[in-house]
Protein backbone atom coordinates (compact mmCIF):
# COMPACT_ATOMS: atom_id res chain seq x y z
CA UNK A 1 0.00 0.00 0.00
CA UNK A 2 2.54 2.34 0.80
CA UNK A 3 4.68 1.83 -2.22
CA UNK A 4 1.24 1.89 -4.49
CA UNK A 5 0.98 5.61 -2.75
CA UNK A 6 3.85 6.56 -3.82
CA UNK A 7 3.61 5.64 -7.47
CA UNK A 8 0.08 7.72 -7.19
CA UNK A 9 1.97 10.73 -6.02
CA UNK A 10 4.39 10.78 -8.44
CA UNK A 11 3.94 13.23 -11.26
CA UNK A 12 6.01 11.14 -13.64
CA UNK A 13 3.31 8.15 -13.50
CA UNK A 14 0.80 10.68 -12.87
CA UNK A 15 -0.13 12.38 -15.52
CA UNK A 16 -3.40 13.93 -16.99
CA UNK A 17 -6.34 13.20 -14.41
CA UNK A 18 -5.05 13.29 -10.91
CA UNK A 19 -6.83 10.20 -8.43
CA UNK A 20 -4.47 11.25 -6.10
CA UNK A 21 -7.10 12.86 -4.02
CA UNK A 22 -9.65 9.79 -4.20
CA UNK A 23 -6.90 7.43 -3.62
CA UNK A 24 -6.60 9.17 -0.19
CA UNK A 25 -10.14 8.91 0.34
CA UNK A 26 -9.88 4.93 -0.37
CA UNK A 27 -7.07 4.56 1.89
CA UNK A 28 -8.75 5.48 5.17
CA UNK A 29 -11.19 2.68 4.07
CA UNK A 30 -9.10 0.11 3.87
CA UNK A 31 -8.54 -2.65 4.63
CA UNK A 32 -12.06 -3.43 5.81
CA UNK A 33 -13.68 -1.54 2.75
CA UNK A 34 -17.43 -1.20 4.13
CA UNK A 35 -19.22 -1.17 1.35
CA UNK A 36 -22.07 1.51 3.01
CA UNK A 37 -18.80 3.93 2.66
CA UNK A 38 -17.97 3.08 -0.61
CA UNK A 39 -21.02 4.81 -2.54
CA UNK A 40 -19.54 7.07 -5.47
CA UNK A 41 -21.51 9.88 -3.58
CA UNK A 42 -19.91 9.79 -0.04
CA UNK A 43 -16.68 9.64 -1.48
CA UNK A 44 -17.32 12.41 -3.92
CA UNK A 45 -18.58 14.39 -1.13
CA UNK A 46 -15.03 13.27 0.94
CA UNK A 47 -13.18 14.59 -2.61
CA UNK A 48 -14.69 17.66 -2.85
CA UNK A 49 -16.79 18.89 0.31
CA UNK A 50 -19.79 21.42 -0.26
CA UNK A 51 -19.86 21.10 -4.28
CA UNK A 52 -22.05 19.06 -5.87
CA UNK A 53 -21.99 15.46 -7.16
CA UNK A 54 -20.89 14.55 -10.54
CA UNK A 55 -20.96 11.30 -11.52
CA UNK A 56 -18.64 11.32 -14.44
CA UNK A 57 -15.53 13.12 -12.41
CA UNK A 58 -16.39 10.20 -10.34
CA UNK A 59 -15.91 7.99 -12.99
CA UNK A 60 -12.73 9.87 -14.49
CA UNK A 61 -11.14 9.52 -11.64
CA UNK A 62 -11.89 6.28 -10.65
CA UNK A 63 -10.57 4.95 -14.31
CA UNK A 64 -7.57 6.75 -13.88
CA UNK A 65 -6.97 5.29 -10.30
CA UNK A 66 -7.54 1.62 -12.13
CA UNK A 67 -5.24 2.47 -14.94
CA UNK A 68 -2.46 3.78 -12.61
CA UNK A 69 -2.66 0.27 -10.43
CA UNK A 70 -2.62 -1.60 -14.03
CA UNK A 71 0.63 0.52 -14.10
CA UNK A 72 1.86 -0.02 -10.68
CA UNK A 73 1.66 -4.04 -11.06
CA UNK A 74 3.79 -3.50 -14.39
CA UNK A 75 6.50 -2.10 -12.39
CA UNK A 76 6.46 -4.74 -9.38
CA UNK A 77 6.32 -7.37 -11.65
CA UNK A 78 9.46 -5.91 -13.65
CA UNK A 79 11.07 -5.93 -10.12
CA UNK A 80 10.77 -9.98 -9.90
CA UNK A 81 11.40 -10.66 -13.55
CA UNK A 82 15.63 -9.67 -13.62
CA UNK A 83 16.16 -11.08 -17.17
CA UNK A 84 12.99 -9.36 -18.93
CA UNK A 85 14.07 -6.13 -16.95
CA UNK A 86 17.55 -5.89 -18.30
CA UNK A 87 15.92 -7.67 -22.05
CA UNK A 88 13.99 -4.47 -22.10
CA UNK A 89 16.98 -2.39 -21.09
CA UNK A 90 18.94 -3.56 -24.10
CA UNK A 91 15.97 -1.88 -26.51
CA UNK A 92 16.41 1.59 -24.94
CA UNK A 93 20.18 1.34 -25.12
CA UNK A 94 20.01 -0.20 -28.65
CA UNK A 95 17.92 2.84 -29.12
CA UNK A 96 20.43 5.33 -28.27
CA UNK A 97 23.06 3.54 -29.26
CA UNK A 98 25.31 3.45 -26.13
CA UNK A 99 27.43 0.43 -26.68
CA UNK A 100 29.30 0.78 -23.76
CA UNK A 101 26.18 0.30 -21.34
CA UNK A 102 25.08 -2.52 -23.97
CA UNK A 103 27.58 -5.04 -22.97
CA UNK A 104 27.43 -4.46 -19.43
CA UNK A 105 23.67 -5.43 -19.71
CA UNK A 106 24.67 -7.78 -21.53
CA UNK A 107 26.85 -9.02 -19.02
CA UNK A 108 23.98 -9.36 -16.16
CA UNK A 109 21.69 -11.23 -18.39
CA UNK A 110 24.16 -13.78 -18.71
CA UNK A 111 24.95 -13.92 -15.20
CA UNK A 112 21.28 -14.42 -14.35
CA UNK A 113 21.15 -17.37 -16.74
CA UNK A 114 24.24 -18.84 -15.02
CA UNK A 115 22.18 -19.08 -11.53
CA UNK A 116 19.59 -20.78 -12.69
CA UNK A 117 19.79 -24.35 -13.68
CA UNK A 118 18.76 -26.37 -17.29
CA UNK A 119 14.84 -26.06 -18.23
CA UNK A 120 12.70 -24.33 -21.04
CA UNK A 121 13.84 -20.63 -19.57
CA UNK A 122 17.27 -21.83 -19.76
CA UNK A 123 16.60 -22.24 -23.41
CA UNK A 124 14.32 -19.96 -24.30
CA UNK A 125 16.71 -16.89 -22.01
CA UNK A 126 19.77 -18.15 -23.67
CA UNK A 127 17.96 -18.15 -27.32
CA UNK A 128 17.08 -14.06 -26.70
CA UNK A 129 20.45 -13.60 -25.01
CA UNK A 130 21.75 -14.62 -28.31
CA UNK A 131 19.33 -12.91 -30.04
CA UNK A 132 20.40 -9.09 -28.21
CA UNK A 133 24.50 -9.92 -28.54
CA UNK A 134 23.50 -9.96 -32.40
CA UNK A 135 21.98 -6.87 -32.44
CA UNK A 136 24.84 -5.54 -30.46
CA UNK A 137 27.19 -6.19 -32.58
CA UNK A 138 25.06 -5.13 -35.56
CA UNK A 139 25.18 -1.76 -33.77
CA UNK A 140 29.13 -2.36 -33.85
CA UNK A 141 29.11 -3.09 -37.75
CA UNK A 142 31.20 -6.03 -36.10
CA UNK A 143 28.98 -8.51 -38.67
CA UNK A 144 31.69 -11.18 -38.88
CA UNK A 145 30.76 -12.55 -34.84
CA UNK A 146 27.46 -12.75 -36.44
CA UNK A 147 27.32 -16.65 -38.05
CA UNK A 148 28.44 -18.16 -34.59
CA UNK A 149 25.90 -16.01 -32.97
CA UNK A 150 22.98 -17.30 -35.15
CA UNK A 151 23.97 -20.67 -35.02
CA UNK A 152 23.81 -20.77 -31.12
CA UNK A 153 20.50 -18.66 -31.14
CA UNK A 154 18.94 -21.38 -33.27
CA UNK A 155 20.40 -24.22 -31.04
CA UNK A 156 18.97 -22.93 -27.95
CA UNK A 157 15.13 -22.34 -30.10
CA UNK A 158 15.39 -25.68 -31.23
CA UNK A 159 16.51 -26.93 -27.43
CA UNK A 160 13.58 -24.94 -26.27
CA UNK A 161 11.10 -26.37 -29.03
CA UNK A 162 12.11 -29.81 -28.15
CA UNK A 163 11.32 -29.17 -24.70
CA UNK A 164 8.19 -27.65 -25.10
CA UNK A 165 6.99 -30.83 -27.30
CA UNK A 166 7.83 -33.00 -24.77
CA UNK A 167 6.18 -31.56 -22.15
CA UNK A 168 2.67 -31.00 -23.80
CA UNK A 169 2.84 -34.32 -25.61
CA UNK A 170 3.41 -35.46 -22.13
CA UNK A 171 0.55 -33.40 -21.29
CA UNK A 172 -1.79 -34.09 -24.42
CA UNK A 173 -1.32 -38.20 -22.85
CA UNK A 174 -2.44 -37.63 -19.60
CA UNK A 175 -5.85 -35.85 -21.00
CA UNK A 176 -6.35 -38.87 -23.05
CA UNK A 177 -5.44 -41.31 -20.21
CA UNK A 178 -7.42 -39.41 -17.69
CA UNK A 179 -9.93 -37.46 -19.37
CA UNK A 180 -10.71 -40.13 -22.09
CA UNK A 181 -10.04 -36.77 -24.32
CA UNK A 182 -9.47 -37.86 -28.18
CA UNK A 183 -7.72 -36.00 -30.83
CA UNK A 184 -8.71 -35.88 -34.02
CA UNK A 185 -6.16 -33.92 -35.73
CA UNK A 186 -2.14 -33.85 -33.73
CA UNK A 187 0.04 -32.34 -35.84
CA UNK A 188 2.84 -32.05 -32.42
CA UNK A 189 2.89 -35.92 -32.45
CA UNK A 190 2.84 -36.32 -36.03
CA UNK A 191 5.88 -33.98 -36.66
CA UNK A 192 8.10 -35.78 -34.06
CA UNK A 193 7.03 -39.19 -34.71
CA UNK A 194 8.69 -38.71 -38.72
CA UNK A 195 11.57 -36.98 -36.87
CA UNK A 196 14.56 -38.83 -36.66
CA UNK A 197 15.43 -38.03 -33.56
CA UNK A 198 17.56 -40.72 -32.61
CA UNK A 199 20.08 -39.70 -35.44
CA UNK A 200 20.18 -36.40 -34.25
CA UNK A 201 20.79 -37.46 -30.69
CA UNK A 202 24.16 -39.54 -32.07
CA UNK A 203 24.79 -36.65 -34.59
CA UNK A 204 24.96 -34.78 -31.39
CA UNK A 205 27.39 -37.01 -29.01
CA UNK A 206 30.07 -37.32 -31.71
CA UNK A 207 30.08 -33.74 -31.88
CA UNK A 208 30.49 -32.95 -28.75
CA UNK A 209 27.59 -30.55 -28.16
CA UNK A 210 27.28 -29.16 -25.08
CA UNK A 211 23.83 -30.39 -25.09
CA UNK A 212 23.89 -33.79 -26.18
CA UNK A 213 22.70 -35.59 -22.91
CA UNK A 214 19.80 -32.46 -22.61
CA UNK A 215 18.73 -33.51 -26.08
CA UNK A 216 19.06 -37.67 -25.22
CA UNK A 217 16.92 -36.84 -22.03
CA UNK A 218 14.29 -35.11 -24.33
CA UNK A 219 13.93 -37.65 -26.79
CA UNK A 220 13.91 -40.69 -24.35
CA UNK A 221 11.01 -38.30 -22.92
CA UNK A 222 9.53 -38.45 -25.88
CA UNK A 223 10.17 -42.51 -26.70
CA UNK A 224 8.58 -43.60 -23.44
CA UNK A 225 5.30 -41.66 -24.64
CA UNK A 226 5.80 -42.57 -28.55
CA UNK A 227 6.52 -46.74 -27.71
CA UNK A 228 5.28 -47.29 -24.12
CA UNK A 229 6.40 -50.84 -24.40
CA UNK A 230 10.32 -50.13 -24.69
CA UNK A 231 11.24 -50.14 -21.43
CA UNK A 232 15.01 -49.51 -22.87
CA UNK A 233 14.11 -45.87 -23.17
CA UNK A 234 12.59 -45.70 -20.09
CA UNK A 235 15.70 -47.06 -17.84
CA UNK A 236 18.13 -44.71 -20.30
CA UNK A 237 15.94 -42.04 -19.72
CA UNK A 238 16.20 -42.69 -15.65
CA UNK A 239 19.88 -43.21 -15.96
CA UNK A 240 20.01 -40.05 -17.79
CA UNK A 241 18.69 -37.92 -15.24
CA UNK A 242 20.48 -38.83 -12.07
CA UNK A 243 23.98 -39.00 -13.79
CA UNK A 244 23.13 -35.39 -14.99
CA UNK A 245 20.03 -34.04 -12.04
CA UNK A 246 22.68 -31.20 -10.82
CA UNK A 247 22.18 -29.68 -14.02
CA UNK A 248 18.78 -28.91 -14.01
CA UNK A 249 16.77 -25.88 -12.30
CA UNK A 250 14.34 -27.35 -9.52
CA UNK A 251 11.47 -26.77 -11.77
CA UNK A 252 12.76 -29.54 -14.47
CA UNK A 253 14.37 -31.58 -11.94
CA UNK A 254 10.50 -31.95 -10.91
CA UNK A 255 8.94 -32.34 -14.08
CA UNK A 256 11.21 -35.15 -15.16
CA UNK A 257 10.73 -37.27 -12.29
CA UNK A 258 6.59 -36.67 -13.40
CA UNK A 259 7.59 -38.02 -16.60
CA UNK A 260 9.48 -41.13 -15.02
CA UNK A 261 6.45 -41.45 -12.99
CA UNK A 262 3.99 -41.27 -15.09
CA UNK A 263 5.69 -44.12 -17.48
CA UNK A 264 5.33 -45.95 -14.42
CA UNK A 265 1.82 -46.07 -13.54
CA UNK A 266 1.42 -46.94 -17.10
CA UNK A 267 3.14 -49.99 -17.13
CA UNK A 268 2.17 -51.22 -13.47
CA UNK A 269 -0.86 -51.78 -15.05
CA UNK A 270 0.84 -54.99 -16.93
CA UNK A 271 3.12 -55.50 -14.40
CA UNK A 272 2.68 -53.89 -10.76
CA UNK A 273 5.02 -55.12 -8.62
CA UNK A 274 7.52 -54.57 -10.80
CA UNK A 275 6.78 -50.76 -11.55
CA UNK A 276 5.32 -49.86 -8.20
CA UNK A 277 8.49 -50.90 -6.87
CA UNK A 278 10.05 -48.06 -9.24
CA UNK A 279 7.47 -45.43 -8.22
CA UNK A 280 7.99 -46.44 -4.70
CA UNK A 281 12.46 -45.74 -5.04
CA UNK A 282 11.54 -42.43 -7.23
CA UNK A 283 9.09 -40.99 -4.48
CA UNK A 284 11.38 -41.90 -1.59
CA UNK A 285 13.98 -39.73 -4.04
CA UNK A 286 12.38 -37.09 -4.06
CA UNK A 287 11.57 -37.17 -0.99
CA UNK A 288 15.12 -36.69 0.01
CA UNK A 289 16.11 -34.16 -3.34
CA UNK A 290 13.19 -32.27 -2.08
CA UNK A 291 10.78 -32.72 -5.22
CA UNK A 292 7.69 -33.79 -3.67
CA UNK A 293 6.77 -29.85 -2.15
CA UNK A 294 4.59 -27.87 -4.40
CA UNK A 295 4.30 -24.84 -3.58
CA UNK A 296 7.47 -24.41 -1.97
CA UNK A 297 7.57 -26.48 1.57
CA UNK A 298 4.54 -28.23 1.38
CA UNK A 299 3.37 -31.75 -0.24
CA UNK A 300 -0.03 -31.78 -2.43
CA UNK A 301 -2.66 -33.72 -0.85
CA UNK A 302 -2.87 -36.05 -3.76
CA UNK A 303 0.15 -36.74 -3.44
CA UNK A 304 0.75 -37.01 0.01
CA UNK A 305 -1.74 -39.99 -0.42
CA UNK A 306 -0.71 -41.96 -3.61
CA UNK A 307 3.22 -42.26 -1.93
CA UNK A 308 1.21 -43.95 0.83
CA UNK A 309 -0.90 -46.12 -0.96
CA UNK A 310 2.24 -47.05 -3.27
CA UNK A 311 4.44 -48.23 -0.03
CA UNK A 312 0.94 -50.30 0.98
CA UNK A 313 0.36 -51.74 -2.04
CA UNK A 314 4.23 -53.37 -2.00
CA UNK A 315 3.54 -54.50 1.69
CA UNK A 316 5.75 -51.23 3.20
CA UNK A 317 3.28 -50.50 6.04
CA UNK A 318 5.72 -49.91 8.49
CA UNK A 319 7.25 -47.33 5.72
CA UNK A 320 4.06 -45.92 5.27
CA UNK A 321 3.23 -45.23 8.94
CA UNK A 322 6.54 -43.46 9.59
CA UNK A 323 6.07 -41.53 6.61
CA UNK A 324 2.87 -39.87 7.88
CA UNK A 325 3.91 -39.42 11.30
CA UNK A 326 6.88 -37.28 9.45
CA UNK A 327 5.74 -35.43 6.70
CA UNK A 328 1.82 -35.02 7.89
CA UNK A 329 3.33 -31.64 8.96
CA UNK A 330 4.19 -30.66 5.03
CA UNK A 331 0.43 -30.52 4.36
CA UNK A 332 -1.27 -27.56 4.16
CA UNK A 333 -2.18 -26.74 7.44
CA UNK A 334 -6.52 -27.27 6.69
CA UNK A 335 -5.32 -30.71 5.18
CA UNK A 336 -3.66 -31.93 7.82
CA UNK A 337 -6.38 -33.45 10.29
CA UNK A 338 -8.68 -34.62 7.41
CA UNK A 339 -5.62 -36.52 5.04
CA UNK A 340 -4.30 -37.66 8.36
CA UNK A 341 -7.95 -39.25 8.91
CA UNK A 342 -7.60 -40.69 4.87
CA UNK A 343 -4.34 -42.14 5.07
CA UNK A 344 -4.60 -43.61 8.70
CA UNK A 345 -8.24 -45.41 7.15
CA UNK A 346 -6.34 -46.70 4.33
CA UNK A 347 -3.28 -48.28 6.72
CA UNK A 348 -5.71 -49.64 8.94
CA UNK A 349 -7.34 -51.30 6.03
CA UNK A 350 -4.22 -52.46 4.58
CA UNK A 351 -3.77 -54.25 8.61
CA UNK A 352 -6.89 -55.65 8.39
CA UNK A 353 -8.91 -52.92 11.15
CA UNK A 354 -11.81 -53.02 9.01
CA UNK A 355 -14.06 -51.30 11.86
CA UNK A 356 -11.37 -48.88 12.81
CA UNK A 357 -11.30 -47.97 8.57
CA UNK A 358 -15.37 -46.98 9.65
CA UNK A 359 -14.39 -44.63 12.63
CA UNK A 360 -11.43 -42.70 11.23
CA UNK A 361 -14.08 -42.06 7.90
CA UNK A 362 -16.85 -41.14 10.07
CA UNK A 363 -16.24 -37.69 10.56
CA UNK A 364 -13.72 -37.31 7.67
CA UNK A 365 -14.13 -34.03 5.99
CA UNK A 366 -14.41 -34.10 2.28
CA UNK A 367 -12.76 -31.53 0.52
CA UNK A 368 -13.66 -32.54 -3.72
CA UNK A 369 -15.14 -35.13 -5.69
CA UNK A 370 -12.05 -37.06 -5.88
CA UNK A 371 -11.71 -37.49 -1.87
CA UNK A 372 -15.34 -38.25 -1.80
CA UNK A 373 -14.98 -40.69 -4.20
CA UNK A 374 -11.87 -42.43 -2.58
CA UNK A 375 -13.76 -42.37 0.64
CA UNK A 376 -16.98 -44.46 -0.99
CA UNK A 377 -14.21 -46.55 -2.38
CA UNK A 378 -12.36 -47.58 0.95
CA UNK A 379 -15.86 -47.89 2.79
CA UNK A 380 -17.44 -50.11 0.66
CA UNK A 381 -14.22 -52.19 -0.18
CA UNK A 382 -14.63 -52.21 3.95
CA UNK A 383 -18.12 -53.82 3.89
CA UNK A 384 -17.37 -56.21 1.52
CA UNK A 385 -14.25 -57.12 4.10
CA UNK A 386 -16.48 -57.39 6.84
CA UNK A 387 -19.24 -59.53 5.10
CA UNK A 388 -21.56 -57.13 5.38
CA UNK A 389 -23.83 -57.22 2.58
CA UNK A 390 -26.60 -55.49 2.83
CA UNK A 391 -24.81 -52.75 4.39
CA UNK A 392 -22.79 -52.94 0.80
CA UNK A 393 -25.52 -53.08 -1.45
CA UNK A 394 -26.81 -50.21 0.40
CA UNK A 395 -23.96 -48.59 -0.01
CA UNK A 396 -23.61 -49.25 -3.48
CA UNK A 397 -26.94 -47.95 -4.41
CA UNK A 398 -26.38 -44.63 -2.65
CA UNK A 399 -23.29 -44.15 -4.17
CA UNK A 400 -24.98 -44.89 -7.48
CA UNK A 401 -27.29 -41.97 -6.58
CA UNK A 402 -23.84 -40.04 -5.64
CA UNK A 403 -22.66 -40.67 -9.08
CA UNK A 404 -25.73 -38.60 -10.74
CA UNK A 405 -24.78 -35.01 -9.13
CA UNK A 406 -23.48 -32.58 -11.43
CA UNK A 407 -20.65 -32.38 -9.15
CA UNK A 408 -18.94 -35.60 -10.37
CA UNK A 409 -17.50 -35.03 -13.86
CA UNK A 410 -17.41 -38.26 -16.91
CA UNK A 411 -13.78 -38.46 -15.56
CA UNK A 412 -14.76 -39.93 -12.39
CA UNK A 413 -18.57 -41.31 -13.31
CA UNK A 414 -17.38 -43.97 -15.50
CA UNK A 415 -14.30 -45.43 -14.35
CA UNK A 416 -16.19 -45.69 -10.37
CA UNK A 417 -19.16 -46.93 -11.95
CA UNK A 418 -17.26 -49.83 -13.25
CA UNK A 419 -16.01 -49.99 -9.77
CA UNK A 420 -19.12 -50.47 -8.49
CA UNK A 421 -20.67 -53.21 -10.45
CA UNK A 422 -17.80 -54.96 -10.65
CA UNK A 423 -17.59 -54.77 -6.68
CA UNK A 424 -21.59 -56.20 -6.80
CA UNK A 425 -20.34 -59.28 -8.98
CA UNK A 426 -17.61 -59.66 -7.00
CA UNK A 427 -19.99 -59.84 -3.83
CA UNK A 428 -22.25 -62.39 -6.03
CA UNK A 429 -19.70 -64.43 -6.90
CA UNK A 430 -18.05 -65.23 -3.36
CA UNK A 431 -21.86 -66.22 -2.37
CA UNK A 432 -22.54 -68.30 -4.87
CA UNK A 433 -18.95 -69.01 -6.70
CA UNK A 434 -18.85 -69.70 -10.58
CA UNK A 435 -15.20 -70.44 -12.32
CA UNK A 436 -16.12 -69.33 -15.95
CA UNK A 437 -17.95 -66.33 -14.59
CA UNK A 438 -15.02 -65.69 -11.98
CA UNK A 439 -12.63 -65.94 -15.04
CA UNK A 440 -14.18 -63.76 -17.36
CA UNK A 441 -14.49 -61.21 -14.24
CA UNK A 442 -11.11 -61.39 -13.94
CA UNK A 443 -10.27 -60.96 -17.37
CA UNK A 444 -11.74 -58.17 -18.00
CA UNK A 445 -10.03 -56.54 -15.01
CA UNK A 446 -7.11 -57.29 -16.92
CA UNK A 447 -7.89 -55.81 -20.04
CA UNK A 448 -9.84 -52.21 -18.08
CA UNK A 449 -7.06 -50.16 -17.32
CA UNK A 450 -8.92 -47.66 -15.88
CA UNK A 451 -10.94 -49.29 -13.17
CA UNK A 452 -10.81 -47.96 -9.47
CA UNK A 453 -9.20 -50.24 -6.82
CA UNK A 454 -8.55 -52.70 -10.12
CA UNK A 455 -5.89 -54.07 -7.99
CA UNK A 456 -7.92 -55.01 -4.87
CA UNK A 457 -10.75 -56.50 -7.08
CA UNK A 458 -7.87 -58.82 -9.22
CA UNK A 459 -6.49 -59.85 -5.77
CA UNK A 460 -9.92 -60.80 -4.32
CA UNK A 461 -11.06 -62.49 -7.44
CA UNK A 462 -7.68 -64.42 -7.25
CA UNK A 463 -8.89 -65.62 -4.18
CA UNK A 464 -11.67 -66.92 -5.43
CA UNK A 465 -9.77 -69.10 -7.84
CA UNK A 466 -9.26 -66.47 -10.67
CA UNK A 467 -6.66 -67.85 -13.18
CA UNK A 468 -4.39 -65.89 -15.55
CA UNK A 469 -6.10 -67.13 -18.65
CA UNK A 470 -7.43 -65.04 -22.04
CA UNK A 471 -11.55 -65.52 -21.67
């Protein structure tokens, strides 16, 4: 407030209609703002005492107020943004040709880069950092530095393209996977798929650029999305990135671990132990590198809960316990008591406490769709555990009824519907047990990627003499 009063009093930013005066007006207001006070008459009355009220000074002054706080943010945001700051710098200078100011500019852009580690600003920085030394030394008439310039200008674009692919086709996967969204036309995928990437990539080794590995880790990126089931890519890919993690800014060091994880889940669905042991080693590393906080300090509630339920699912229940009892406290605070509450239900029903799993739920406090959901899941897996089955076809039906509110999107309908019924079979089929019924069940579990708790349901139809047969 007190720096946005300043920039109102100036007369350099304050030109043409003055709001300085209402401004002052506002400021006894806040930070309350009663809105009884804030009638354009009181305040014109406040503004100019014993004339009378005119609506469109009012409104002047009120638009110029707005525009000067447009301004205002310009300038703080300028003040966190060191690179674009001095970018802009290198205009005015370019301008006015001072040449010797120039290169020291110069000079703290690339020192800004320098602090910061490898991701798409890396490239993208470098690429315009390139692009200002050119016009520099256009200014200088010294066009002979100019090929070398170019060259590495167009290295970092292409770096920065590369990058940018990766990530959205990475992106453009998980809305298909998750959101059953289909494209019709993908131009992205089409133009790297007839790349020949891989040639580039060796191209780039014997060469010695600088780059190589960055450009390795970016196509392997790409690969594991491209041909899911070459797991070569995928272990190069990890190999990759902990022989060169120092390298990268935090930002990528997180967003390539996503894209190790993500491969992951993937493939656990053909073989689970085998990947959720992989998810489980990658979150206990970032655990220690400090990847898993987002926003700074603090773990996201989703997941917060999926490193628990990995660690359970591989039998790690000791693991799991310690791990909430230590990092509960990275939750954001209002998360804490009810995720505690989640992930002490879903230890408990890993234990076998089916009717402690009912108390810790019953005065859980829902927070979204997708908690709600997960809570309907766990309490009705927890009937079915206890026998209970009118309590579960109860269940079932309400949460049918659940299903129906225009809160819960096609995302989660579906794939919890499926849940459901299949959970009903299941039910039917330990009462009154039926091999070529149990089979098919169990194939189609198989083949439904999708499916909530699929994991659960393939274990308990196992159980019922399920056999790993094509129905």
């Amino acid at each position: 407030m007190n720096d946005f009063s300043k920039f109102v009093q100036s007369p350099y930013h304050n030109r043409g209609k003055n709001p300085a005066p209402l401004f002052e007006e506002l400021k006894k207001l806040y930070p309350a703002f009663e809105t009884g006070e804030l009638t354009p008459e009181k305040l014109h009355e406040q503004v100019f005492p014993g004339r009378k009220f005119n609506r469109q000074i009012m409104w002047n002054m009120s638009s110029a107020l707005e525009k000067l706080a447009l301004k205002f943010l310009e300038q703080e945001s300028l003040k966190k943004h060191d690179f674009q700051r001095n970018e802009l710098l290198t205009f005015e200078l370019g301008e006015r040709k001072l040449a010797a100011n120039y290169e020291n500019v110069l000079g703290k852009m690339e020192k800004i880069i320098e602090d910061t580690g490898i991701d798409f600003y890396y490239f993208e920085y470098n690429g315009r950092l390139e692009d200002c030394r050119i016009e520099y030394y256009q200014m200088l008439d010294k066009r002979h530095l100019l090929p070398e310039l170019t060259l590495r200008s167009i290295e970092y674009q292409m770096l920065l393209s590369l990058r940018m692919i990766v990530g959205g086709l990475g992106d453009m996967d998980g809305y298909t996977k998750n959101f059953n969204h289909k494209y019709e036309t993908n131009v992205p995928h089409e133009y790297i798929r007839n790349l020949d990437l891989k040639k580039i990539v060796k191209y780039a080794y014997e060469n010695k650029f600088k780059y190589a590995f960055v450009f390795d880790i970016y196509y392997r990126g790409l690969v594991t999305l491209l041909e899911p089931e070459n797991d070569d890519n995928f272990y190069t890919l990890r190999e990759l990135y902990e022989k060169h993690f120092e390298s990268f800014s935090m930002r990528d060091k997180r967003n390539i671990v996503i894209w190790i994880l993500n491969y992951c889940e993937y493939r656990s669905l053909a073989e689970p132990e085998k990947y959720y042991s992989l998810i489980f080693d990658m979150n206990e590393f970032r655990l220690k590198k400090g990847l898993a906080y987002y926003p700074k300090g603090q773990i996201p509630k989703l997941l917060f809960l999926r490193i628990i339920n990995v660690a359970l699912l591989l039998g790690k229940n000791k693991w799991a316990r310690k791990f909430l009892k230590d990092y509960s406290s990275k939750l954001h605070p209002e998360l804490i008591a009810p995720v505690n509450a989640m992930a002490n239900a879903f230890i408990l029903f890993d234990e076998g406490s089916y009717d402690e799993v009912l108390e810790q739920l019953k005065d859980f406090e829902l927070f979204d769709t997708r908690d709600k959901l997960s809570a309907r899941a766990l309490i009705a897996k927890t009937y079915f555990e206890l026998n209970e089955n009118e309590l579960l076809l109860s269940y079932i039906d309400s949460s049918r009824h659940y299903l129906k509110s225009k809160n819960v999107s096609e995302r989660f309908r579906l794939p919890f519907s499926y849940f459901l019924n299949s959970l009903q079979k299941l039910m039917n089929l330990r009462e009154e047990p039926d091999s070529f019924d149990i089979n098919r069940l169990f194939a189609e579990m198989r083949s439904s990627g999708g499916t909530v708790e699929r994991n659960w349901l393939m274990t308990k139809l196992k159980m019922l003499g399920a056999e790993e047969i094509t129905i």
